[in-house]
Protein backbone atom coordinates (compact mmCIF):
# COMPACT_ATOMS: atom_id res chain seq x y z
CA UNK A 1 -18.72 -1.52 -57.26
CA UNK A 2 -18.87 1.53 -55.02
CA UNK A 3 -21.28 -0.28 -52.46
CA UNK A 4 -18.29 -2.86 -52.26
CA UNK A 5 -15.53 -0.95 -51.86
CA UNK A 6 -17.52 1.33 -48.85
CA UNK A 7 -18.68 -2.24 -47.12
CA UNK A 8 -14.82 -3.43 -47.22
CA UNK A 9 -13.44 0.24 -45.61
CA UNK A 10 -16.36 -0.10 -43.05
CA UNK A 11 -15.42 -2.99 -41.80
CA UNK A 12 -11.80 -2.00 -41.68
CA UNK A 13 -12.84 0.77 -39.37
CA UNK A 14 -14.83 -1.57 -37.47
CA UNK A 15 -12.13 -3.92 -37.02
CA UNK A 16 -10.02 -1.36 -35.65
CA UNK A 17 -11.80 -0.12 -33.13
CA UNK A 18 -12.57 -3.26 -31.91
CA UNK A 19 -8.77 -4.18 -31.60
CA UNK A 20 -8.71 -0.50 -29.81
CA UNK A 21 -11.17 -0.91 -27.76
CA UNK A 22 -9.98 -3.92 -26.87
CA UNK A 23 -6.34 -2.66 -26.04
CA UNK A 24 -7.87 -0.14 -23.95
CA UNK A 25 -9.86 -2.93 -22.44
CA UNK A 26 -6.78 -4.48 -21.33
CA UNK A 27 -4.66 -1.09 -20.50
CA UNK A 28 -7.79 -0.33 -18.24
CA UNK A 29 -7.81 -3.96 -15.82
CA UNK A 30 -3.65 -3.58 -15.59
CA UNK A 31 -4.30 -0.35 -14.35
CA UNK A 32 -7.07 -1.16 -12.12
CA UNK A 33 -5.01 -4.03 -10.84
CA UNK A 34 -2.04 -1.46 -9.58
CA UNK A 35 -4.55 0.63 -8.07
CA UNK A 36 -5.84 -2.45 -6.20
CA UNK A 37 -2.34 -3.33 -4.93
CA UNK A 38 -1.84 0.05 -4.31
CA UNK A 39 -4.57 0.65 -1.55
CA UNK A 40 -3.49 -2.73 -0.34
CA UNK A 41 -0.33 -1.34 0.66
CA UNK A 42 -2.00 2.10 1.79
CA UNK A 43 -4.33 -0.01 4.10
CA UNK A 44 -1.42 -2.12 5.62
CA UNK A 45 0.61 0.98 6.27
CA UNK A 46 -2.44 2.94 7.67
CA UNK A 47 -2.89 -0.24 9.99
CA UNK A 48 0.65 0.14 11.59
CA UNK A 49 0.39 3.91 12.04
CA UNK A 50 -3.29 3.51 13.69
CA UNK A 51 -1.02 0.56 16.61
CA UNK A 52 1.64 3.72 16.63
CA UNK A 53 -0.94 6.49 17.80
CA UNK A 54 -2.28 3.35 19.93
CA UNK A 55 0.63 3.10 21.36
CA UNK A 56 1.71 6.60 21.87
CA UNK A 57 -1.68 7.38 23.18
CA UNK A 58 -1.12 4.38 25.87
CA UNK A 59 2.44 6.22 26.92
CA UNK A 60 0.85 9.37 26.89
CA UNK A 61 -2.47 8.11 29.09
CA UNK A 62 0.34 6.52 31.63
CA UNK A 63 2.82 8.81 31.57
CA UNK A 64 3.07 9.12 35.41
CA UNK A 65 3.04 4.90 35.51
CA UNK A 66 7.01 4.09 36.38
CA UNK A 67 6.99 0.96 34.20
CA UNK A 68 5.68 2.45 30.90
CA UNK A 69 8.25 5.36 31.90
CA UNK A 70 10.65 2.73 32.14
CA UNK A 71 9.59 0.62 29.00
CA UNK A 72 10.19 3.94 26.84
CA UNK A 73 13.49 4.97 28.70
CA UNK A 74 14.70 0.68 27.24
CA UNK A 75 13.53 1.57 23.71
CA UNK A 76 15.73 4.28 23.62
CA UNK A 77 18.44 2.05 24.66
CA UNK A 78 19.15 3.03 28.20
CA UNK A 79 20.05 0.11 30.49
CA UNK A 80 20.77 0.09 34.37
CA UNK A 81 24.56 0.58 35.62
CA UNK A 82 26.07 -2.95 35.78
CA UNK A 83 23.36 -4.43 32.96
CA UNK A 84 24.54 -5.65 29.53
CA UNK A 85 21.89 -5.92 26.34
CA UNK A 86 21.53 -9.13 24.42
CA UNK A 87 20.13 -9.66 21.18
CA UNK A 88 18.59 -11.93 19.14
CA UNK A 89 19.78 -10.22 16.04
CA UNK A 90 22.67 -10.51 13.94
């Protein structure tokens, strides 16, 4: 009777570490799934800084050049006396 009762607690135990393990299982591949999307976004954002220094590099390589001068004067919003600014947005 012993033998019987020490087979039905083992596989008890067995059963729930298998349901653990499992859950951890899963815990593990949502979390590995974030970190994916996660250096997605990291990658993306490191992608638009590397086209800023690209660009600020170009301004600063051609800084004596009067139409990148003048490009960077516009994107601050200066215009010339008499011009008016149109825009596309809303």
């Amino acid at each position: 009777m012993r033998l019987k009762r020490s087979s039905i607690l083992t596989k008890i135990v067995l059963v729930v570490l298998v349901v653990y393990a499992l859950v951890m299982l899963i815990h593990i591949g949502e979390r590995t799934s974030d970190a994916k999307a996660l250096l997605e976004d990291l990658r993306r954002q490191n992608a638009a800084l590397a086209a800023d220094v690209d660009g600020m590099q170009y301004a600063i390589d051609n800084k004596d050049d009067p139409a990148v001068i003048e490009d960077i004067i516009r994107d601050k919003g200066y215009v010339y006396p008499g011009e008016e600014i149109f825009s596309a947005e809303h």
